[in-house]
PDB file of N, CA and C in Angstrom:
ATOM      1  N   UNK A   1      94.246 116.152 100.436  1.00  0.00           N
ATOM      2  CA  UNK A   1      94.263 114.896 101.158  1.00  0.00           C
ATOM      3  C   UNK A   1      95.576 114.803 101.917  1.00  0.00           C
ATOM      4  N   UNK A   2      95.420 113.911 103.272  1.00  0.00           N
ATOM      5  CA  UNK A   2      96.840 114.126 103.734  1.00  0.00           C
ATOM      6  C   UNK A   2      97.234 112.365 104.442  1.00  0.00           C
ATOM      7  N   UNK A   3      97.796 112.266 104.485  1.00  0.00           N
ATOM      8  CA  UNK A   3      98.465 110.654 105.332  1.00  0.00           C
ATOM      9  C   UNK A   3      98.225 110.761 106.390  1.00  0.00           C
ATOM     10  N   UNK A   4      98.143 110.213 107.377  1.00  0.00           N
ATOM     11  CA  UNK A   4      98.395 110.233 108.392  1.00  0.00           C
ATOM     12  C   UNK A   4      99.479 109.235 108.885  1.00  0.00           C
ATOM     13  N   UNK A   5     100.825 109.370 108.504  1.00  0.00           N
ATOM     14  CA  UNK A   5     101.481 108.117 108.696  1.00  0.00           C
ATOM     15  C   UNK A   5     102.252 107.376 109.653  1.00  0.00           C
ATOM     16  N   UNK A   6     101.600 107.472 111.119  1.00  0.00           N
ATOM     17  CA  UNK A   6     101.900 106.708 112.639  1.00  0.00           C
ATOM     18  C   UNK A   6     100.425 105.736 111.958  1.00  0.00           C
ATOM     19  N   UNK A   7      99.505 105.864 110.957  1.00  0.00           N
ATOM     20  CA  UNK A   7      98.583 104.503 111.018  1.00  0.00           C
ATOM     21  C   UNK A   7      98.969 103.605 109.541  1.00  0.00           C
ATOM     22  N   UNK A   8      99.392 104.945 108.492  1.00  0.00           N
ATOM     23  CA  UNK A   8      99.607 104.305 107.485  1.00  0.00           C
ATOM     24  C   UNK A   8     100.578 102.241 107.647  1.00  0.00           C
ATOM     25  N   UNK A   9     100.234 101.520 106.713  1.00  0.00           N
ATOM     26  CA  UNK A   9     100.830 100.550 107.311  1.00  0.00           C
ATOM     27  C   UNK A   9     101.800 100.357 105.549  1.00  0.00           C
ATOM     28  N   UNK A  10     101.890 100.924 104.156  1.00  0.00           N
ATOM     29  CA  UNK A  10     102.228 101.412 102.919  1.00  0.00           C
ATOM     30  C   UNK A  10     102.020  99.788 102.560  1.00  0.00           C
ATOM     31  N   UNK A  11     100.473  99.629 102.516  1.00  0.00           N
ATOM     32  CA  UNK A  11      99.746  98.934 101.756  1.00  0.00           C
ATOM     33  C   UNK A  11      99.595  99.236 100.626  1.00  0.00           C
ATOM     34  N   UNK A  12      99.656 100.147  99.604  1.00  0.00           N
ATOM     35  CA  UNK A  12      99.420 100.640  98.457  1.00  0.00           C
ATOM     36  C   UNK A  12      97.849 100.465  97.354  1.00  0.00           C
ATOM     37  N   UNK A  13      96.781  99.939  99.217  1.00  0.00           N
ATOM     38  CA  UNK A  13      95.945  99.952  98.164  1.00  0.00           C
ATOM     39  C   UNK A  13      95.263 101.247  97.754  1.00  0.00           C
ATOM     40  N   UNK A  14      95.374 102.344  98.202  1.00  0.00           N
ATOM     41  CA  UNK A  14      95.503 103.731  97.797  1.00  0.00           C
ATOM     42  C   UNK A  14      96.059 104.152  96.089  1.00  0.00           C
ATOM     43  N   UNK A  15      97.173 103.518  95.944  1.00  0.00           N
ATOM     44  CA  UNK A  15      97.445 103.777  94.776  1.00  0.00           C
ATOM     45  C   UNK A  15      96.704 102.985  93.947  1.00  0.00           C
ATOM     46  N   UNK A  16      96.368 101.894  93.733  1.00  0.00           N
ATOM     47  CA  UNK A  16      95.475 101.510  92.654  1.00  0.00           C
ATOM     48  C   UNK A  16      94.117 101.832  92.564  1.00  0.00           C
ATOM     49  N   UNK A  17      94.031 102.893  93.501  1.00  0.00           N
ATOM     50  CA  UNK A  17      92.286 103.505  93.120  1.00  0.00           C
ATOM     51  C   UNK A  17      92.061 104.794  93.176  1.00  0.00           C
ATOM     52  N   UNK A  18      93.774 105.439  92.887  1.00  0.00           N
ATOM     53  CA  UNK A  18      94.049 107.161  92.807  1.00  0.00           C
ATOM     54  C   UNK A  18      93.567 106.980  90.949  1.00  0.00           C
ATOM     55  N   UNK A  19      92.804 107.504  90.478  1.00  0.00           N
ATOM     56  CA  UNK A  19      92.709 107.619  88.963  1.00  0.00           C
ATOM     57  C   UNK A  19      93.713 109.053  88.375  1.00  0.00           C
ATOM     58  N   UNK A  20      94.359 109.879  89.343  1.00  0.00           N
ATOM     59  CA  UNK A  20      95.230 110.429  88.236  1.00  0.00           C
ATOM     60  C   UNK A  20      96.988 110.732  89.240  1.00  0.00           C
ATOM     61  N   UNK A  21      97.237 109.185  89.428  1.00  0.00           N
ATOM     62  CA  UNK A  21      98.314 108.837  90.160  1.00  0.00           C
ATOM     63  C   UNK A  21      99.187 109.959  90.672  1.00  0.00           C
ATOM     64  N   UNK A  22      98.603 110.310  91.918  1.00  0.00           N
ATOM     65  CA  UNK A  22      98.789 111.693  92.707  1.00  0.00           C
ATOM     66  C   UNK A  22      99.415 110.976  93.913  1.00  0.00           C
ATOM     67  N   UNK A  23      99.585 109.968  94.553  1.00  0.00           N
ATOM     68  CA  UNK A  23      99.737 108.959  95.337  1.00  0.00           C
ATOM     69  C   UNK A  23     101.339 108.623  95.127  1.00  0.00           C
ATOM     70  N   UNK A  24     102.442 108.959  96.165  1.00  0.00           N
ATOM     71  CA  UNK A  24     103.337 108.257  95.472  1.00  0.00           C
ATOM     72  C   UNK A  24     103.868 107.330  97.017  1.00  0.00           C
ATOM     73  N   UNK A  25     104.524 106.201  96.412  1.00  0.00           N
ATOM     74  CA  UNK A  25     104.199 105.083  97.453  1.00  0.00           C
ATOM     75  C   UNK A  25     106.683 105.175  96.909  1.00  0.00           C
ATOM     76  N   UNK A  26     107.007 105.075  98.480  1.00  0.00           N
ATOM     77  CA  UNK A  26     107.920 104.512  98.666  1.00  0.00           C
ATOM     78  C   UNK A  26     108.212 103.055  99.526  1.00  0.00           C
ATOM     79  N   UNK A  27     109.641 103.047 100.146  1.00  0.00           N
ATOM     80  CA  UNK A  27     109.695 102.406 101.031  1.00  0.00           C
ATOM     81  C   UNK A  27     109.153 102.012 102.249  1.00  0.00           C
ATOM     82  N   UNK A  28     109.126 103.232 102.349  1.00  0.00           N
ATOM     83  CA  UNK A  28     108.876 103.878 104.228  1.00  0.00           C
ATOM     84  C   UNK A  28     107.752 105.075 104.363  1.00  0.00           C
ATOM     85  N   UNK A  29     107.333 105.705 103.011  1.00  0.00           N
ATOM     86  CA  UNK A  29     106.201 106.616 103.105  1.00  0.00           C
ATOM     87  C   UNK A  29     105.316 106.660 101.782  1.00  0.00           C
ATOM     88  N   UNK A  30     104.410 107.155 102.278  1.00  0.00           N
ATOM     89  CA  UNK A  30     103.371 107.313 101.324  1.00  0.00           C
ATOM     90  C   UNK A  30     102.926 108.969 101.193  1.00  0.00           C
ATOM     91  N   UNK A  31     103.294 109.503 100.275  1.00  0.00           N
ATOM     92  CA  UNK A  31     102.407 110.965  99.723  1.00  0.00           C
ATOM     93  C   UNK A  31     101.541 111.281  98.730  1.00  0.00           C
ATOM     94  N   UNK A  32     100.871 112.144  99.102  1.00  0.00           N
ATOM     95  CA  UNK A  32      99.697 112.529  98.723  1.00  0.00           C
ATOM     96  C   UNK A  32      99.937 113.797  97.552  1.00  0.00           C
ATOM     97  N   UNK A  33     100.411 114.055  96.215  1.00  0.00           N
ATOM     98  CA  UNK A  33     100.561 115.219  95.856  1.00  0.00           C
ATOM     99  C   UNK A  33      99.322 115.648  95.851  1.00  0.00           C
ATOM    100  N   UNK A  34      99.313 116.984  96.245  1.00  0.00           N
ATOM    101  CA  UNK A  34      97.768 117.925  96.107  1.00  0.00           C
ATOM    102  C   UNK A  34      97.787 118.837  95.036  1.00  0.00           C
ATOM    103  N   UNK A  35      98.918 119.008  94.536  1.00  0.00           N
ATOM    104  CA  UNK A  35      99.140 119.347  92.984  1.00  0.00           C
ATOM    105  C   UNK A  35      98.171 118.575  92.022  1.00  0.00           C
ATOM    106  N   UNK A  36      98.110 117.589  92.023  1.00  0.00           N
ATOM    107  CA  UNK A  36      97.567 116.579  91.115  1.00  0.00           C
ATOM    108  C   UNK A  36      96.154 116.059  92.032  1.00  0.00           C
ATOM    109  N   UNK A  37      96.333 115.785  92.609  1.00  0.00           N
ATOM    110  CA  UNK A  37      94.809 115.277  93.758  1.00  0.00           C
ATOM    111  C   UNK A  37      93.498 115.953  93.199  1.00  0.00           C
ATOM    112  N   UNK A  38      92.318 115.058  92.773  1.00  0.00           N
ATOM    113  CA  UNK A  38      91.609 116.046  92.617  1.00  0.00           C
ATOM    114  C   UNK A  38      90.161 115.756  93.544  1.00  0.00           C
ATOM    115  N   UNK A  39      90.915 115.205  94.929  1.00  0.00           N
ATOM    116  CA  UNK A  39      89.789 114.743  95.424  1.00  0.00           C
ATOM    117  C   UNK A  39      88.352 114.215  95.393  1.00  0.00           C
ATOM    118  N   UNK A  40      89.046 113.029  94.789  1.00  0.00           N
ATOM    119  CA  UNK A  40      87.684 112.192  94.571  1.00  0.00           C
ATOM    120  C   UNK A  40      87.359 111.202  95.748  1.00  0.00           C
ATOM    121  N   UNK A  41      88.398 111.229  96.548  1.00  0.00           N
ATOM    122  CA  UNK A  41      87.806 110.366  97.708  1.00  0.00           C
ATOM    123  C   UNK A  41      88.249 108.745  98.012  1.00  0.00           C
ATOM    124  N   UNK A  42      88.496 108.709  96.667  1.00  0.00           N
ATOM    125  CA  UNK A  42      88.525 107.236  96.528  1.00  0.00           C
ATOM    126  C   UNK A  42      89.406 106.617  97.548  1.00  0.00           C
ATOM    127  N   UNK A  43      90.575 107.347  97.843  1.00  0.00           N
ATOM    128  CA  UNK A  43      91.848 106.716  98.314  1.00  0.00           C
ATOM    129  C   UNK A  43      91.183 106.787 100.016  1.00  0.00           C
ATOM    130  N   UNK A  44      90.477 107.767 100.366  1.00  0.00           N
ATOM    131  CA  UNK A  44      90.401 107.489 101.845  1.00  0.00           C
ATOM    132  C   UNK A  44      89.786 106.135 102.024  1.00  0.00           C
ATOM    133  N   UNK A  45      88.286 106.168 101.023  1.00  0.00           N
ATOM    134  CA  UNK A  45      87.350 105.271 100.981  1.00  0.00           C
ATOM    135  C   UNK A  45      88.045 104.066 101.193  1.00  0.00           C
ATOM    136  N   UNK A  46      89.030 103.835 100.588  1.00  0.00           N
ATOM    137  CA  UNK A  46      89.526 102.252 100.333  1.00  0.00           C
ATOM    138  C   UNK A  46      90.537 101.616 101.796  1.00  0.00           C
ATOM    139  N   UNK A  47      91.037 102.936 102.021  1.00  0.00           N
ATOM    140  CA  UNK A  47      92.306 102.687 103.161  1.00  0.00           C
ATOM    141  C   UNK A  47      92.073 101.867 104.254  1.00  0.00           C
ATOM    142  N   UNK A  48      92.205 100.442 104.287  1.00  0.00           N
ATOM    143  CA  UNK A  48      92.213  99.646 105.543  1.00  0.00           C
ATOM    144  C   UNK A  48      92.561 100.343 106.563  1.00  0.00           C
ATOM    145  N   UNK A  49      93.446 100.906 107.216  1.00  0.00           N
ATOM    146  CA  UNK A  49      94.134 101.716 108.133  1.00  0.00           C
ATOM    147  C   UNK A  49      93.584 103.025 108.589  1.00  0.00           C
ATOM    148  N   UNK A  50      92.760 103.516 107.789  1.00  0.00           N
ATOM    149  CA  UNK A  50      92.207 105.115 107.778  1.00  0.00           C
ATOM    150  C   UNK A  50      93.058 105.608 108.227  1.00  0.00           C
ATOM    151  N   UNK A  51      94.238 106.098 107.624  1.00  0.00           N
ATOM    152  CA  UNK A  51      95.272 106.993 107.772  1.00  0.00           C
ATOM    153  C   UNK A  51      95.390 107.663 106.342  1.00  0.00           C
ATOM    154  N   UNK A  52      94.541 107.467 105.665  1.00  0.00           N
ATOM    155  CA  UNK A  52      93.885 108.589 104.512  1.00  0.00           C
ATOM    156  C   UNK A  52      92.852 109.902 105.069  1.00  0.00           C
ATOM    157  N   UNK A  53      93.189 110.989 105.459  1.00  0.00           N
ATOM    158  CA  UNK A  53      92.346 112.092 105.797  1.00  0.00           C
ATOM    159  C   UNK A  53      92.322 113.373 104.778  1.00  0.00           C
ATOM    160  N   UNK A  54      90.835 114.310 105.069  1.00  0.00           N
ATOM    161  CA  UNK A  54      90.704 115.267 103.801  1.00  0.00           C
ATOM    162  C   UNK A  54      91.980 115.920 104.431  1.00  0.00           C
ATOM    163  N   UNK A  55      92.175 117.329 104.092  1.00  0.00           N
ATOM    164  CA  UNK A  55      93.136 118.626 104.078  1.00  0.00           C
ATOM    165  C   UNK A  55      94.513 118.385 103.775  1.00  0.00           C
ATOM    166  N   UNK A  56      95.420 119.454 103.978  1.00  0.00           N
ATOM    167  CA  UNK A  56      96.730 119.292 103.244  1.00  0.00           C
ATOM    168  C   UNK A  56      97.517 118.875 104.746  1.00  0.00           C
TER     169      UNK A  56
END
């Protein structure tokens, strides 16, 4: 999964619907570990912004 973050707006509603908190939310950015990601989808599904996309 990857950000796209010129749309991201670091709403964090991504992180409360990552089930194995792969999502890490700062100030100013939002990442996606793909270490841990096990693509379930959820986080694009939810993203007001659709600046949640598949690949790395």
């Amino acid at each position: 999964m990857k950000v796209i973050h010129e749309l991201c707006d670091i709403c964090g509603t991504c992180v409360a619907v990552c089930p194995v908190d792969a999502i890490i939310v700062s100030e100013f950015n939002v990442e996606i570990d793909n270490n841990i990601c096990t693509n379930c989808l959820n986080c694009l599904k939810v993203c007001p912004a659709k600046a949640i996309v598949e690949g790395e």
